[in-house]
PDB file of N, CA and C in Angstrom:
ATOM      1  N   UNK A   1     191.566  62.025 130.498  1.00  0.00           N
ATOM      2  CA  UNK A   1     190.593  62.457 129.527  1.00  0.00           C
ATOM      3  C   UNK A   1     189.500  63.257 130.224  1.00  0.00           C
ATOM      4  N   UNK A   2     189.368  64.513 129.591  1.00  0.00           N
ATOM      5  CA  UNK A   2     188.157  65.374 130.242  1.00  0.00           C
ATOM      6  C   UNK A   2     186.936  65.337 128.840  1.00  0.00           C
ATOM      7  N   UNK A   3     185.287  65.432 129.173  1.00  0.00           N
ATOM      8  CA  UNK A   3     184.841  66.125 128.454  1.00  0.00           C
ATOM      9  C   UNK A   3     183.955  66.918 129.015  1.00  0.00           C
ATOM     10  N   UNK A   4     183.335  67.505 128.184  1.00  0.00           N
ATOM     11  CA  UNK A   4     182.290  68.776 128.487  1.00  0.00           C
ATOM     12  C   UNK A   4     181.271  69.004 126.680  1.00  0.00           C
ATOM     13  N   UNK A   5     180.170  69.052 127.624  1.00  0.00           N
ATOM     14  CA  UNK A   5     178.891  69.254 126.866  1.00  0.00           C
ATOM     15  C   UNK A   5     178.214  70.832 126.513  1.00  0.00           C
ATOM     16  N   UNK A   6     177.938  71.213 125.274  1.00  0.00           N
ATOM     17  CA  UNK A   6     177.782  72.758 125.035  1.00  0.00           C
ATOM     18  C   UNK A   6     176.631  72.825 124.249  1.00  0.00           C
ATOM     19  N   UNK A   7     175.972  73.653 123.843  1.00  0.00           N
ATOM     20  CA  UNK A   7     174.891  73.135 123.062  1.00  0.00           C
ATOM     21  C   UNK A   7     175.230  74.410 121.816  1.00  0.00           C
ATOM     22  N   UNK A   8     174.879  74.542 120.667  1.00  0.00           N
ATOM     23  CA  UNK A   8     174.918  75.216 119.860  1.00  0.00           C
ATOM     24  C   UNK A   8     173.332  75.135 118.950  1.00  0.00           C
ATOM     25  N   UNK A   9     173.242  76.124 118.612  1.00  0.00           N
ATOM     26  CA  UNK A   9     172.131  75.844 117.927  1.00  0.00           C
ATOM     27  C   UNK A   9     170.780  74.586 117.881  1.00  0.00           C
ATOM     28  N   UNK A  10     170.805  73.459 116.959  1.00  0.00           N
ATOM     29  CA  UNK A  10     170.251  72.633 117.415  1.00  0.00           C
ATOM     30  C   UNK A  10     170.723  71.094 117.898  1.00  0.00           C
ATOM     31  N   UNK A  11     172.263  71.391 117.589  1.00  0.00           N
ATOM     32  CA  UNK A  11     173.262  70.857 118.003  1.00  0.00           C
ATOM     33  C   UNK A  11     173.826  70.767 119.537  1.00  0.00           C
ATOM     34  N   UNK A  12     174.167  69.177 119.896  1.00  0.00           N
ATOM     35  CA  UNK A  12     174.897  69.243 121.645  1.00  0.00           C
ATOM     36  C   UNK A  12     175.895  68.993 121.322  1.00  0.00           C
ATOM     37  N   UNK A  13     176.801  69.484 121.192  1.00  0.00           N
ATOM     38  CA  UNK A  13     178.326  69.377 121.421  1.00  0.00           C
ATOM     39  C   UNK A  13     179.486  68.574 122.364  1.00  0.00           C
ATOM     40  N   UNK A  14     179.697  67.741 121.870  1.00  0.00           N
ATOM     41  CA  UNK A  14     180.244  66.982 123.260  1.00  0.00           C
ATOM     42  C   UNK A  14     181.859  66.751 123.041  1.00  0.00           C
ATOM     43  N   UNK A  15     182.599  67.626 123.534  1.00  0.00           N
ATOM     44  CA  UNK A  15     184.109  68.432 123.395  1.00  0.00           C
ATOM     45  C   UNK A  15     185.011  67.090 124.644  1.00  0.00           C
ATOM     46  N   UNK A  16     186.189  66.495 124.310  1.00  0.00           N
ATOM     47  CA  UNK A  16     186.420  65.840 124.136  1.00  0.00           C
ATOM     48  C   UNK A  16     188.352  66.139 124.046  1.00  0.00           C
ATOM     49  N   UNK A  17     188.777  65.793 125.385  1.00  0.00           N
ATOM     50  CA  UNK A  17     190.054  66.413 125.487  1.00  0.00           C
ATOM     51  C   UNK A  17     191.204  65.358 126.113  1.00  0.00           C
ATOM     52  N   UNK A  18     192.387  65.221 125.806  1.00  0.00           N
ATOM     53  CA  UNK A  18     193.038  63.929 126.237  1.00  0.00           C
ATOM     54  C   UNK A  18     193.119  62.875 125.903  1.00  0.00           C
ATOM     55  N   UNK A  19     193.831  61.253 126.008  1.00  0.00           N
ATOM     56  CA  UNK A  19     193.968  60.279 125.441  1.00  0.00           C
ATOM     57  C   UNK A  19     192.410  59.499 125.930  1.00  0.00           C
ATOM     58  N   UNK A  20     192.449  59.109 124.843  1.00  0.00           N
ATOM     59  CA  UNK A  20     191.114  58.034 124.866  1.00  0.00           C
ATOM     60  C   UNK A  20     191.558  56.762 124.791  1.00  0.00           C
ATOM     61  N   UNK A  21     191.910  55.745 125.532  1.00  0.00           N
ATOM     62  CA  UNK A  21     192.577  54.518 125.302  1.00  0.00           C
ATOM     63  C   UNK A  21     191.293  53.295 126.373  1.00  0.00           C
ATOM     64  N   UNK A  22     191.641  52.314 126.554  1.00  0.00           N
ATOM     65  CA  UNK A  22     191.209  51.474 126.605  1.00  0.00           C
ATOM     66  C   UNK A  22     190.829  52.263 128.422  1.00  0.00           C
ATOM     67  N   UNK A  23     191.614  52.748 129.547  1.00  0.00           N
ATOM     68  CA  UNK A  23     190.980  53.043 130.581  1.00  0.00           C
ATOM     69  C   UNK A  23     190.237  54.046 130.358  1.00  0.00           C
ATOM     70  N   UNK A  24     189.756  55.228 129.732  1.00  0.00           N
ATOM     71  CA  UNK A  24     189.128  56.189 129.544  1.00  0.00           C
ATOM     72  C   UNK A  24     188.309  55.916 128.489  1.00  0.00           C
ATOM     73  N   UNK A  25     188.174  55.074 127.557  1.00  0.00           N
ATOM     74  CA  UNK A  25     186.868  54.715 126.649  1.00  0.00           C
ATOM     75  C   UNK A  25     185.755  54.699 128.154  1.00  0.00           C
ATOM     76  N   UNK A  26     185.249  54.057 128.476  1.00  0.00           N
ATOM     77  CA  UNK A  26     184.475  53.774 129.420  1.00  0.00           C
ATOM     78  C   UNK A  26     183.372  55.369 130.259  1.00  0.00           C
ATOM     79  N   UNK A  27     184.381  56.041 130.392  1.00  0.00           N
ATOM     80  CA  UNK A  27     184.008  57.594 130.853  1.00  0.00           C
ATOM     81  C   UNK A  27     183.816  58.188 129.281  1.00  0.00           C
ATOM     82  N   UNK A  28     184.088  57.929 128.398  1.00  0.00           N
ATOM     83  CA  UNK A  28     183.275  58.944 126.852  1.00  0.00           C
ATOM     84  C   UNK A  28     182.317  58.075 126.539  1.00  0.00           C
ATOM     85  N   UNK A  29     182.028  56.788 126.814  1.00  0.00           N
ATOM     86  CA  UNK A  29     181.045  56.005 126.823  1.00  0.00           C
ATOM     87  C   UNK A  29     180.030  56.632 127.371  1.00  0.00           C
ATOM     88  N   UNK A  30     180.081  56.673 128.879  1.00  0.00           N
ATOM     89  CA  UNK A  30     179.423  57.021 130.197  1.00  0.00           C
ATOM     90  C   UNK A  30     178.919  58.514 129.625  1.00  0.00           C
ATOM     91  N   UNK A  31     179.943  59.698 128.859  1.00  0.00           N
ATOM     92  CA  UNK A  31     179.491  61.122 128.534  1.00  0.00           C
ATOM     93  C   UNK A  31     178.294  60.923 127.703  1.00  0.00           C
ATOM     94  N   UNK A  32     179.148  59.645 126.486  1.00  0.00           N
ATOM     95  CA  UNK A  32     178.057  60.033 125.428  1.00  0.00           C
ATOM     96  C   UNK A  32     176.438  59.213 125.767  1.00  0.00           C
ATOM     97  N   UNK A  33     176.615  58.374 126.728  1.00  0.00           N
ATOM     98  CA  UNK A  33     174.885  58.153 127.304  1.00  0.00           C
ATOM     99  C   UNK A  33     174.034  58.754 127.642  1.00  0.00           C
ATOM    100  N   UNK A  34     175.136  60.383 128.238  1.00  0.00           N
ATOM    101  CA  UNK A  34     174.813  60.837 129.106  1.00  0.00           C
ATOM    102  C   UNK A  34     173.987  61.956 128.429  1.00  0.00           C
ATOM    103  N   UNK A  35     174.457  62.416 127.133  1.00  0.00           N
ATOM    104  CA  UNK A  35     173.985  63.084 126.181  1.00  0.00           C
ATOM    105  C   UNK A  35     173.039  62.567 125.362  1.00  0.00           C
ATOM    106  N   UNK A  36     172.590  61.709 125.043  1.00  0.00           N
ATOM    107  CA  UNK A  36     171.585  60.767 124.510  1.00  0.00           C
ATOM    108  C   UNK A  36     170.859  60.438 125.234  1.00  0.00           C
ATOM    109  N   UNK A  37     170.712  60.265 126.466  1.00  0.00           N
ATOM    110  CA  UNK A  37     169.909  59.852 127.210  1.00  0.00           C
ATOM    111  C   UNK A  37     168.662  61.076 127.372  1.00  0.00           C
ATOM    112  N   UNK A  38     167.585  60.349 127.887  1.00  0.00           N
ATOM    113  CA  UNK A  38     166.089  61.797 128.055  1.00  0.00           C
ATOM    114  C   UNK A  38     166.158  61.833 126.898  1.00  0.00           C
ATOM    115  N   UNK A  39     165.824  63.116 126.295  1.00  0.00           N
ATOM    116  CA  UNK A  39     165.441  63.455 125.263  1.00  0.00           C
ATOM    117  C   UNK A  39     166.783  63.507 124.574  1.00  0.00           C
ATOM    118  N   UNK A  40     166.899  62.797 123.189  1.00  0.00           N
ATOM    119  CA  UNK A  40     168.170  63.032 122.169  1.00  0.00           C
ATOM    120  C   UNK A  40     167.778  64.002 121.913  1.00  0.00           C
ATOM    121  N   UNK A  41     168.954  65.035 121.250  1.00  0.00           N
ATOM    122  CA  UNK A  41     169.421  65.624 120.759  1.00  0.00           C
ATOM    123  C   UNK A  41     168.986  65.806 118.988  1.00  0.00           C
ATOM    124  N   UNK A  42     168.723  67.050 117.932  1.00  0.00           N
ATOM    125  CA  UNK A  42     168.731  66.958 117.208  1.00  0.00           C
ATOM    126  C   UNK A  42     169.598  65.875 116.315  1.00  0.00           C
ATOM    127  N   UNK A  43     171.274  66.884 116.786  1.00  0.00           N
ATOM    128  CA  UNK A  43     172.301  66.482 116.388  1.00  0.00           C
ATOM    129  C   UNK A  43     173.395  66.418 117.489  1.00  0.00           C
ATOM    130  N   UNK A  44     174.419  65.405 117.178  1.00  0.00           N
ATOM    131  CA  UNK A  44     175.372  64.991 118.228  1.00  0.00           C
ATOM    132  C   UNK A  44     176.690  65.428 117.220  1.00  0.00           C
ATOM    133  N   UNK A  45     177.187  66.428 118.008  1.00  0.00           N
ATOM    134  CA  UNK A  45     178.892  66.027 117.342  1.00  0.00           C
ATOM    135  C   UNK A  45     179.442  65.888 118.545  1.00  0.00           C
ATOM    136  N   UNK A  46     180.642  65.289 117.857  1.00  0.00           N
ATOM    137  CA  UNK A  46     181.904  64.733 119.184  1.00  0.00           C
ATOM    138  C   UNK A  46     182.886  65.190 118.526  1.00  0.00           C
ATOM    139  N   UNK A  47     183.422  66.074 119.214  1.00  0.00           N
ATOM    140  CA  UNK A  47     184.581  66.819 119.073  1.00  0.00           C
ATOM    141  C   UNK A  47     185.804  66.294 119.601  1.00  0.00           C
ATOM    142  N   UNK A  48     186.538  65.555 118.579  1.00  0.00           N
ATOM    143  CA  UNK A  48     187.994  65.039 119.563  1.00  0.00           C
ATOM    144  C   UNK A  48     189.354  65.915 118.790  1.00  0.00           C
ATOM    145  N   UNK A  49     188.639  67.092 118.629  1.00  0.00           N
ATOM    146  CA  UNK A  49     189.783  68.105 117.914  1.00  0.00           C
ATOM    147  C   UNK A  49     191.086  68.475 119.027  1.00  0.00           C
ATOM    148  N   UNK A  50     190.792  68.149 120.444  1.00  0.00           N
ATOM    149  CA  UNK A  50     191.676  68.336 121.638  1.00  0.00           C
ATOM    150  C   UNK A  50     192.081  66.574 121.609  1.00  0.00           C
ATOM    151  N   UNK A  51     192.193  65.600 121.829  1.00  0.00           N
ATOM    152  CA  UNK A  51     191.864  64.632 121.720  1.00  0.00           C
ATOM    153  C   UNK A  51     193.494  64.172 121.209  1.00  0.00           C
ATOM    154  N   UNK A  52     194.585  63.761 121.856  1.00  0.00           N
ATOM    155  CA  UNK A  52     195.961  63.479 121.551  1.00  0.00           C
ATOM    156  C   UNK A  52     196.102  61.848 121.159  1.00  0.00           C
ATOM    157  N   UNK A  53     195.063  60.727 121.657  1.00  0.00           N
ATOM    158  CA  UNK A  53     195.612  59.625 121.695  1.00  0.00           C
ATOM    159  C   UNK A  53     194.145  59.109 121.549  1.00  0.00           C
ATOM    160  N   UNK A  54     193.632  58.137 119.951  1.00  0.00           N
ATOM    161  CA  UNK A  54     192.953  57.410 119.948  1.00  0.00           C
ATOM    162  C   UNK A  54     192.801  56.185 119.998  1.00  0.00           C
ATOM    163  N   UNK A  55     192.659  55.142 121.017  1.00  0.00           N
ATOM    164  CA  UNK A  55     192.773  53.826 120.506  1.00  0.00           C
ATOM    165  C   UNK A  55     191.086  53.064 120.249  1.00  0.00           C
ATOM    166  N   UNK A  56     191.607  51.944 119.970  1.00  0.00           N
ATOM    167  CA  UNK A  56     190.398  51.288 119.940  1.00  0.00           C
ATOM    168  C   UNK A  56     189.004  51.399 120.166  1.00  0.00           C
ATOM    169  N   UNK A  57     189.105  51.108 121.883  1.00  0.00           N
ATOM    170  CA  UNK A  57     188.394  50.807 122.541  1.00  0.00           C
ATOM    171  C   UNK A  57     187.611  52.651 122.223  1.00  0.00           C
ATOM    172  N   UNK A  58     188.111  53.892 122.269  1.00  0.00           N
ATOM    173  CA  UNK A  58     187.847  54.977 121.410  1.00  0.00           C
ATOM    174  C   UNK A  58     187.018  54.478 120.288  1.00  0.00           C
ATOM    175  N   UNK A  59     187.382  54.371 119.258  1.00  0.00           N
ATOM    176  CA  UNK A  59     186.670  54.354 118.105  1.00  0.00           C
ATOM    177  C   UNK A  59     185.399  53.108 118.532  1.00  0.00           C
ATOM    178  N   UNK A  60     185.348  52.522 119.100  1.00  0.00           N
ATOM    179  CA  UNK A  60     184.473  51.258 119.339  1.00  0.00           C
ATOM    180  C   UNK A  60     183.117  52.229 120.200  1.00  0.00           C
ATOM    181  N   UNK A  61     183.627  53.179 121.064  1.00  0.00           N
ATOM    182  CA  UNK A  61     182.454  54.253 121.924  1.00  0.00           C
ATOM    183  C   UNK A  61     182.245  54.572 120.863  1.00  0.00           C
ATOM    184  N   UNK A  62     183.030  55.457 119.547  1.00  0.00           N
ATOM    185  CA  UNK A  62     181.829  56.052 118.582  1.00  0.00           C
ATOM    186  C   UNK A  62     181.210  55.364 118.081  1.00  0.00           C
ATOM    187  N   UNK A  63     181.515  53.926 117.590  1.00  0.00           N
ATOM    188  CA  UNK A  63     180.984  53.405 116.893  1.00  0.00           C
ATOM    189  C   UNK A  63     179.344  53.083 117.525  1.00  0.00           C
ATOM    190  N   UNK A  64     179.625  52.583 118.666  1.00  0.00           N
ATOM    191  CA  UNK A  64     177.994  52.556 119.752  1.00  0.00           C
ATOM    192  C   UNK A  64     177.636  53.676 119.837  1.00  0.00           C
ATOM    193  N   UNK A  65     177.976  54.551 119.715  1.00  0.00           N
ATOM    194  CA  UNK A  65     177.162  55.740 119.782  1.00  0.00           C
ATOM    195  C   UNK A  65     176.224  56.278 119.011  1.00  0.00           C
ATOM    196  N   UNK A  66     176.896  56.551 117.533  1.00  0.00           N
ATOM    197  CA  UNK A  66     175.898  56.313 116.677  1.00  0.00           C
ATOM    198  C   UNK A  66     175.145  55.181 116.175  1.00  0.00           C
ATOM    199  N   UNK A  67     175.478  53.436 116.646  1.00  0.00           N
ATOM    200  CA  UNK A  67     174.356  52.683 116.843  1.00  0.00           C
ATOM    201  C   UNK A  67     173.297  53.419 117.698  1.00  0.00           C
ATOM    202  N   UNK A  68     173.780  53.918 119.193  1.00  0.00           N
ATOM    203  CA  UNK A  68     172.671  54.287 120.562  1.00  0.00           C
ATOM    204  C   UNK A  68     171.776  55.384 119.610  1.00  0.00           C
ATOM    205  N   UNK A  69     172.467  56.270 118.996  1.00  0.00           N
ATOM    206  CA  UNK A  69     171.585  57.110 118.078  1.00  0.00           C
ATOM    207  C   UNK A  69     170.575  56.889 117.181  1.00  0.00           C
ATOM    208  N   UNK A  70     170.910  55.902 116.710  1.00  0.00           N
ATOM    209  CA  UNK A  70     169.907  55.873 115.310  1.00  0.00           C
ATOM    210  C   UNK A  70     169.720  56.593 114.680  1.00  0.00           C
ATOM    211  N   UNK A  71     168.465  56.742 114.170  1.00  0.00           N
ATOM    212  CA  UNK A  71     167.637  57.882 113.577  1.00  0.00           C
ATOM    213  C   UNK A  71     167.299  59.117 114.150  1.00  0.00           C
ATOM    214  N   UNK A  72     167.092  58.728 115.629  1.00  0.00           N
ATOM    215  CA  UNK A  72     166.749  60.321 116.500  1.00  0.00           C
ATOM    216  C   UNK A  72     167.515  61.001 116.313  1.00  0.00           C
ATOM    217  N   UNK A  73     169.225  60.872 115.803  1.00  0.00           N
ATOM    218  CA  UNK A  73     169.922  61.921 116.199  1.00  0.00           C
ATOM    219  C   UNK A  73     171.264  62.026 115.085  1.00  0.00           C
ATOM    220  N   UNK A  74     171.279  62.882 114.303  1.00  0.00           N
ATOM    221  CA  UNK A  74     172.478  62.510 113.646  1.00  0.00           C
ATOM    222  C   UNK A  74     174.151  62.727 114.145  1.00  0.00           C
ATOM    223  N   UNK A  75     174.444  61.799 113.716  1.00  0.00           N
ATOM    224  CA  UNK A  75     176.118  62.247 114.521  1.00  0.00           C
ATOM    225  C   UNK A  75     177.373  63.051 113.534  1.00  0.00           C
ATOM    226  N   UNK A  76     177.909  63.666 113.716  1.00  0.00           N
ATOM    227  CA  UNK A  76     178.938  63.902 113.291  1.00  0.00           C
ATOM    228  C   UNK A  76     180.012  63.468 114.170  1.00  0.00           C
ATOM    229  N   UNK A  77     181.165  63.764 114.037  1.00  0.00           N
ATOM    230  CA  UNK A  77     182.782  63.743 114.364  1.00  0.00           C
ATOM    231  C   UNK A  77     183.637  64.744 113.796  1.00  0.00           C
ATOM    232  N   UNK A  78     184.700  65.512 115.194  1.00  0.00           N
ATOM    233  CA  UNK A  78     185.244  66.506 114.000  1.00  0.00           C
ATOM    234  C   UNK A  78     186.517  65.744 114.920  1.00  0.00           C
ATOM    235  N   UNK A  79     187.640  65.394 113.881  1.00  0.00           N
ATOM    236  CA  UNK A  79     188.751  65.168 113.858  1.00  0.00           C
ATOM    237  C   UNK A  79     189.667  65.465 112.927  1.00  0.00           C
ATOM    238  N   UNK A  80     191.148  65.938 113.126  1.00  0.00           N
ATOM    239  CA  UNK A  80     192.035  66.463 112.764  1.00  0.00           C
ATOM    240  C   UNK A  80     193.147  65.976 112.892  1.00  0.00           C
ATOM    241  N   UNK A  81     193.993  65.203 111.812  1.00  0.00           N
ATOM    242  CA  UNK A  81     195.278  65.255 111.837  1.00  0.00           C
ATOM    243  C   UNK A  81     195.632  63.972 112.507  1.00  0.00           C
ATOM    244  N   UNK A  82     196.936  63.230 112.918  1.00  0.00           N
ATOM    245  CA  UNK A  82     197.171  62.329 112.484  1.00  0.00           C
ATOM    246  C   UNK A  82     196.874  61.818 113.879  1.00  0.00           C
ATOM    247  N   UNK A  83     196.454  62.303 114.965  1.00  0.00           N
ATOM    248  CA  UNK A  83     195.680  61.438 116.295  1.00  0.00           C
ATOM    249  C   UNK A  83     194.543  60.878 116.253  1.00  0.00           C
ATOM    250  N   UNK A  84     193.961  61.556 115.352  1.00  0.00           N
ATOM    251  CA  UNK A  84     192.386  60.844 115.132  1.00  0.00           C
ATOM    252  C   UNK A  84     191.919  60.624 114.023  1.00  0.00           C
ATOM    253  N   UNK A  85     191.722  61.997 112.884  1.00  0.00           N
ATOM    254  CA  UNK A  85     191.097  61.283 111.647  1.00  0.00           C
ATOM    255  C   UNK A  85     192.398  60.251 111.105  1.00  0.00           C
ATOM    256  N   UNK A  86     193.396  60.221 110.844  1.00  0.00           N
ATOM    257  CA  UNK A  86     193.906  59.056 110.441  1.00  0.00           C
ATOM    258  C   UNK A  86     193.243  57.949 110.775  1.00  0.00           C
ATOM    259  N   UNK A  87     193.717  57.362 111.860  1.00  0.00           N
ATOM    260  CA  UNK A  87     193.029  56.453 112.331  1.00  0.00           C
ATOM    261  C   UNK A  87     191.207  55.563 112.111  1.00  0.00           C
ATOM    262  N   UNK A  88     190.371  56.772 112.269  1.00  0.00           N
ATOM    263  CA  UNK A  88     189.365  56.934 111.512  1.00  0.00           C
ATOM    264  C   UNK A  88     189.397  56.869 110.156  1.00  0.00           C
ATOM    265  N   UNK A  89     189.409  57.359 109.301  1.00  0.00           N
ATOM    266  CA  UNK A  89     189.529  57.166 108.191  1.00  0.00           C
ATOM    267  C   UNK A  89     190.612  55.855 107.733  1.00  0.00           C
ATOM    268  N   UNK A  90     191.724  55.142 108.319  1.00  0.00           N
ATOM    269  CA  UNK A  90     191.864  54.006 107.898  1.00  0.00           C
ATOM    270  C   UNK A  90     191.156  52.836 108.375  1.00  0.00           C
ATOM    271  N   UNK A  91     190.075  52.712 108.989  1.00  0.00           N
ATOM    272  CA  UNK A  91     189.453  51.940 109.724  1.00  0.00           C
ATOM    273  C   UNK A  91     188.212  52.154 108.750  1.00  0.00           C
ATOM    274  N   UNK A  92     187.940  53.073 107.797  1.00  0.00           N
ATOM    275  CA  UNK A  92     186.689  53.347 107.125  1.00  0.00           C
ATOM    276  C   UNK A  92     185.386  53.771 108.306  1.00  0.00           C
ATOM    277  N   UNK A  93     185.700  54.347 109.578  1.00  0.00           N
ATOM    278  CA  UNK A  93     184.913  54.917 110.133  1.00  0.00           C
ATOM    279  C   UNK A  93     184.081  56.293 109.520  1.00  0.00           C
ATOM    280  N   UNK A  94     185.046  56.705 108.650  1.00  0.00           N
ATOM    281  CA  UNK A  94     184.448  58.162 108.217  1.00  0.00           C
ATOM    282  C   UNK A  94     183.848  57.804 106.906  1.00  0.00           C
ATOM    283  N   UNK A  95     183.610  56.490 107.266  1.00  0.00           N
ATOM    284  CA  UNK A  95     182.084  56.079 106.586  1.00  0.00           C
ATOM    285  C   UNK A  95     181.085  55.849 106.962  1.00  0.00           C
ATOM    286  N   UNK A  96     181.054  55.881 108.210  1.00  0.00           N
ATOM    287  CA  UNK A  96     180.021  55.604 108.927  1.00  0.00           C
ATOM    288  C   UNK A  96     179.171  56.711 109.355  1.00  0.00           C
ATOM    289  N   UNK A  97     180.121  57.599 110.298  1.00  0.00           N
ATOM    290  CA  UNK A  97     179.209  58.919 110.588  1.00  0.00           C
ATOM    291  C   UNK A  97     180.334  60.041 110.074  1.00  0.00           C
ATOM    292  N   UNK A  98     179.721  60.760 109.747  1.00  0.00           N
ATOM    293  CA  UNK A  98     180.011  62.204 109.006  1.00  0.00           C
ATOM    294  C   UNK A  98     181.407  62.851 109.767  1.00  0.00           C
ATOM    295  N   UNK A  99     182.561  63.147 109.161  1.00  0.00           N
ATOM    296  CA  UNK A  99     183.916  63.905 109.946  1.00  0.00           C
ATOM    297  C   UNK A  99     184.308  65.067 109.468  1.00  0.00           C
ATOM    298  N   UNK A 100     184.367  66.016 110.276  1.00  0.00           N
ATOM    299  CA  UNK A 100     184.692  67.421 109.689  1.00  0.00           C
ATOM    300  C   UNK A 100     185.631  67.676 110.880  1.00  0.00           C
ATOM    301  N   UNK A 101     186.644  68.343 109.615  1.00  0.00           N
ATOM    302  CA  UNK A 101     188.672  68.966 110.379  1.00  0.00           C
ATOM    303  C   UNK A 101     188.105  69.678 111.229  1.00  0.00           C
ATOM    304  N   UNK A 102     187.346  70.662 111.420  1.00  0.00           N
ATOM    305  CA  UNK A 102     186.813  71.613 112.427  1.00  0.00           C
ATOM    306  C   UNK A 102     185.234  71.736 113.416  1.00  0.00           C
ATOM    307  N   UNK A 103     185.236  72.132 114.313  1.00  0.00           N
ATOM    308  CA  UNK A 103     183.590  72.352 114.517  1.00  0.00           C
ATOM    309  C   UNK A 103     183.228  73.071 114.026  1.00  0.00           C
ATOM    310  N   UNK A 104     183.199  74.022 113.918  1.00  0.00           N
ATOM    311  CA  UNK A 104     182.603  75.129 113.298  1.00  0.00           C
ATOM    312  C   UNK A 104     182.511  74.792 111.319  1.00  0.00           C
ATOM    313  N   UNK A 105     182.832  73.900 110.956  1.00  0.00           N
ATOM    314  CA  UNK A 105     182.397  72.889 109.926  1.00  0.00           C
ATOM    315  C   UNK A 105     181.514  72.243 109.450  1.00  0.00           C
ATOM    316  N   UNK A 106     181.600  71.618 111.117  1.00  0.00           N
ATOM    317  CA  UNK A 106     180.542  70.453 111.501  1.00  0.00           C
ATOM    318  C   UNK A 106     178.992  70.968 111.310  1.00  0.00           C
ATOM    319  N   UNK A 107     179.427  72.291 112.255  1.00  0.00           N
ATOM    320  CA  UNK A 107     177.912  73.011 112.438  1.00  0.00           C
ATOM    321  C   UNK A 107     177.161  73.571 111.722  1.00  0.00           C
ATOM    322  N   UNK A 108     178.515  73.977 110.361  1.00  0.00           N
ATOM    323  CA  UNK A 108     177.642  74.890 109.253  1.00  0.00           C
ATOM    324  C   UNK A 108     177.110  73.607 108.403  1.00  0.00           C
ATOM    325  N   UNK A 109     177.752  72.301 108.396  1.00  0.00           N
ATOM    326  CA  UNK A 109     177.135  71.236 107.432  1.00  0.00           C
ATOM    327  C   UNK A 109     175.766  70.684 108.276  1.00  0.00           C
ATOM    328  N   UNK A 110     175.774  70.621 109.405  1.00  0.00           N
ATOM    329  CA  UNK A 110     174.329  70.205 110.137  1.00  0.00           C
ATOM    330  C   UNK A 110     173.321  71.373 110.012  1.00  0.00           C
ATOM    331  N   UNK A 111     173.592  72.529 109.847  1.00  0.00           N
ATOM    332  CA  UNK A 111     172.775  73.402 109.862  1.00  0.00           C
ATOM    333  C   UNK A 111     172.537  73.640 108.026  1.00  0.00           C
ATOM    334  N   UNK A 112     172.896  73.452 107.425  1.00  0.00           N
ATOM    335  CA  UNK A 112     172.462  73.087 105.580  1.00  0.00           C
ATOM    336  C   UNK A 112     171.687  71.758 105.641  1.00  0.00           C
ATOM    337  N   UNK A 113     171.743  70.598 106.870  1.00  0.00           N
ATOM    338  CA  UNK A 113     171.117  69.674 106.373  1.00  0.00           C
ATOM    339  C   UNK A 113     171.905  68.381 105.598  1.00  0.00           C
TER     340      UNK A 113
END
């Protein structure tokens, strides 16, 4: 699992590539602190549109994440297709924080507000 951090607008982007399973939760953990940490961020999306293999211990980092967020920072998620939003969405995660099929989705709905 690789990620990498980009910033867009008032948005940090945190791109998100490879299986996320129980040894690599720990390192998107470690990213997304890493992005929250100092000063949050307007807005946080996590992009697991590269993202082949979600397990658990995966969805359990987003889930702390947008706990670690709170209010300072809103989160999105953009997931696609049957590696991730499935999963998400049968777990009722994409009730929790906001999921859009694309980034460039994500960004036009954070940037409307």
């Amino acid at each position: 699992m690789t990620t990498s951090v980009s910033v867009h607008d008032e948005a940090t982007v945190l791109t998100v590539a490879g299986e996320v399973d129980l040894a690599t939760a720990p390192a998107l953990e470690n990213a997304i602190e890493a992005t929250l940490g100092g000063k949050p961020p307007a807005a946080l999306i996590i992009d697991l549109s590269q993202v082949s293999f979600l397990a658990s211990a995966g969805m359990a980092a987003l889930v702390a994440a947008h706990q670690r967020a709170g209010s300072a920072t809103r989160i999105a998620v953009v997931a696609d297709g049957p590696a991730t939003s499935r999963q998400l969405k049968m777990t009722n995660l994409d009730q929790v924080f906001a999921l859009y099929p694309t980034l460039e989705e994500a960004l036009t709905a954070l940037r409307q507000g």
